[in-house]
Structures are given as structure tokens and as C-alpha cells.
Protein backbone atom coordinates (compact mmCIF):
# COMPACT_ATOMS: atom_id res chain seq x y z
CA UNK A 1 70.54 -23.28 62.13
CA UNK A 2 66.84 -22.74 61.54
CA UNK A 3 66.03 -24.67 64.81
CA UNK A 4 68.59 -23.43 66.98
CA UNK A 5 67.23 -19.62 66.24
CA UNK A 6 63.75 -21.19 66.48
CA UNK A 7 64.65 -22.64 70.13
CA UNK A 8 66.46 -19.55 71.32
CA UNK A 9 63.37 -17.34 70.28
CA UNK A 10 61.33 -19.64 72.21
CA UNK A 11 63.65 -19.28 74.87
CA UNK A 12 63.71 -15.66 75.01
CA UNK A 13 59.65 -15.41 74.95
CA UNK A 14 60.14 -17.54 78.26
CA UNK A 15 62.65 -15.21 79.57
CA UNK A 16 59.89 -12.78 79.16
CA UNK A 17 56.92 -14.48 80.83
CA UNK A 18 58.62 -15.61 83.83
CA UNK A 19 60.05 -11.77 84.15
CA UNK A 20 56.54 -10.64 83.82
CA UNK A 21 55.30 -13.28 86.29
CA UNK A 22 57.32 -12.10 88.59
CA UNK A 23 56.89 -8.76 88.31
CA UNK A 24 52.60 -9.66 88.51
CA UNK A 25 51.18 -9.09 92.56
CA UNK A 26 49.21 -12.04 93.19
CA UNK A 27 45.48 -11.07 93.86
CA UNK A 28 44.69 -10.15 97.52
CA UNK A 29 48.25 -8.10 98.33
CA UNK A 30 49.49 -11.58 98.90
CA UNK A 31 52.67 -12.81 97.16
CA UNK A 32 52.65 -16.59 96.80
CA UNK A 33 54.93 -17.40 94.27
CA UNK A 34 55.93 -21.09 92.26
CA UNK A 35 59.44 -20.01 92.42
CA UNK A 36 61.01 -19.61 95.83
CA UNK A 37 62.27 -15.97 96.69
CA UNK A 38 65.90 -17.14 96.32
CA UNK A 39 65.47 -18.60 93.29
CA UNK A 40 64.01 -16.27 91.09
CA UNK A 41 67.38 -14.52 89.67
CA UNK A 42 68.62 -18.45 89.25
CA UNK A 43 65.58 -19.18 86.74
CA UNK A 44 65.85 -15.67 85.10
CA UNK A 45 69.92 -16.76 84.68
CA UNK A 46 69.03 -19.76 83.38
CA UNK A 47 67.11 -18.88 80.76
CA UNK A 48 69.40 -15.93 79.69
CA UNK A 49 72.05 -18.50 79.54
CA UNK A 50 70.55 -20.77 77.64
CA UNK A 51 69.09 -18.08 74.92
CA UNK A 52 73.31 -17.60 74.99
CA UNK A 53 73.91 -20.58 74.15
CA UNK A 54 71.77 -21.17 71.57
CA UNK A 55 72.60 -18.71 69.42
CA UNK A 56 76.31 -19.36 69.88
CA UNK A 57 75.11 -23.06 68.56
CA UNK A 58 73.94 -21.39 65.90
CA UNK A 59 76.61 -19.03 65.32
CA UNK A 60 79.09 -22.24 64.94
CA UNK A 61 76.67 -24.42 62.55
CA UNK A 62 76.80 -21.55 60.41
CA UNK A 63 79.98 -21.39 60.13
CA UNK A 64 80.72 -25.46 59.48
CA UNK A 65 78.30 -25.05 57.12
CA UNK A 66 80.05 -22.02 54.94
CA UNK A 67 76.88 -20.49 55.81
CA UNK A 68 77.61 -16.23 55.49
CA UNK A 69 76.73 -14.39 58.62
CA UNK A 70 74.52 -10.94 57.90
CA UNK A 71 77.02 -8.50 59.57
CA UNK A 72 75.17 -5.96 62.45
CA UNK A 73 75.66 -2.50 62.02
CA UNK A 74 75.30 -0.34 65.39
């Protein structure tokens, strides 16, 4: 599990960079971007999807490992 929560943390400081890149003018006024215009919410998606799936991974390890789960309290 330690990898799989390792990954998806990874995954989730990317998710934040490329939100932040996005959100950064280019200097000049100009906006050249890497990613295309109509795929920017398909890379954000991505990402989000695959922090989701990671942690589900990790979620089922745990429990074919008899590994406890720390309940969240809201």
C-alpha cells in the first residue's frame, strides 16, 4: 500500500502544477500554452482520475491484506 499512496501523492502534486500552469499568463500578455486549449480539462481529468484510482488500489490491497483502515471522521 505504501507505494500506491506514495504514487497517488505524487499524482496529486501534478494535479497541482499543471492547475497552476495553467492558471500562470505567459510573459508578454501572450498565452502560448504546451497543452492545446481543448485539452486542458482532459489532462486536469486525467490526473484526477488517476489520483482515484490509486487510492482505490490501495483501498483494496489493504483489505487482501487484513490490513485495518483508520476510519475518517467529518
Amino acid at each position: 500500500m505504501g507505494y500506491l499512496q506514495l504514487a497517488r501523492a505524487v499524482c496529486r502534486r501534478a494535479e497541482r502544477e499543471v492547475v497552476a500552469l495553467l492558471r500562470t499568463p505567459s510573459p508578454g500578455g501572450a498565452s502560448p500554452s504546451l497543452i492545446k486549449e481543448g485539452e486542458k480539462e482532459g489532462v486536469f481529468q486525467y490526473l484526477n482520475r488517476l489520483s482515484d484510482v490509486l487510492f482505490t488500489m490501495g483501498r483494496w490491497v489493504n483489505k487482501k491484506q487484513n490490513i485495518d483502515e483508520e476510519l475518517w471522521k467529518s
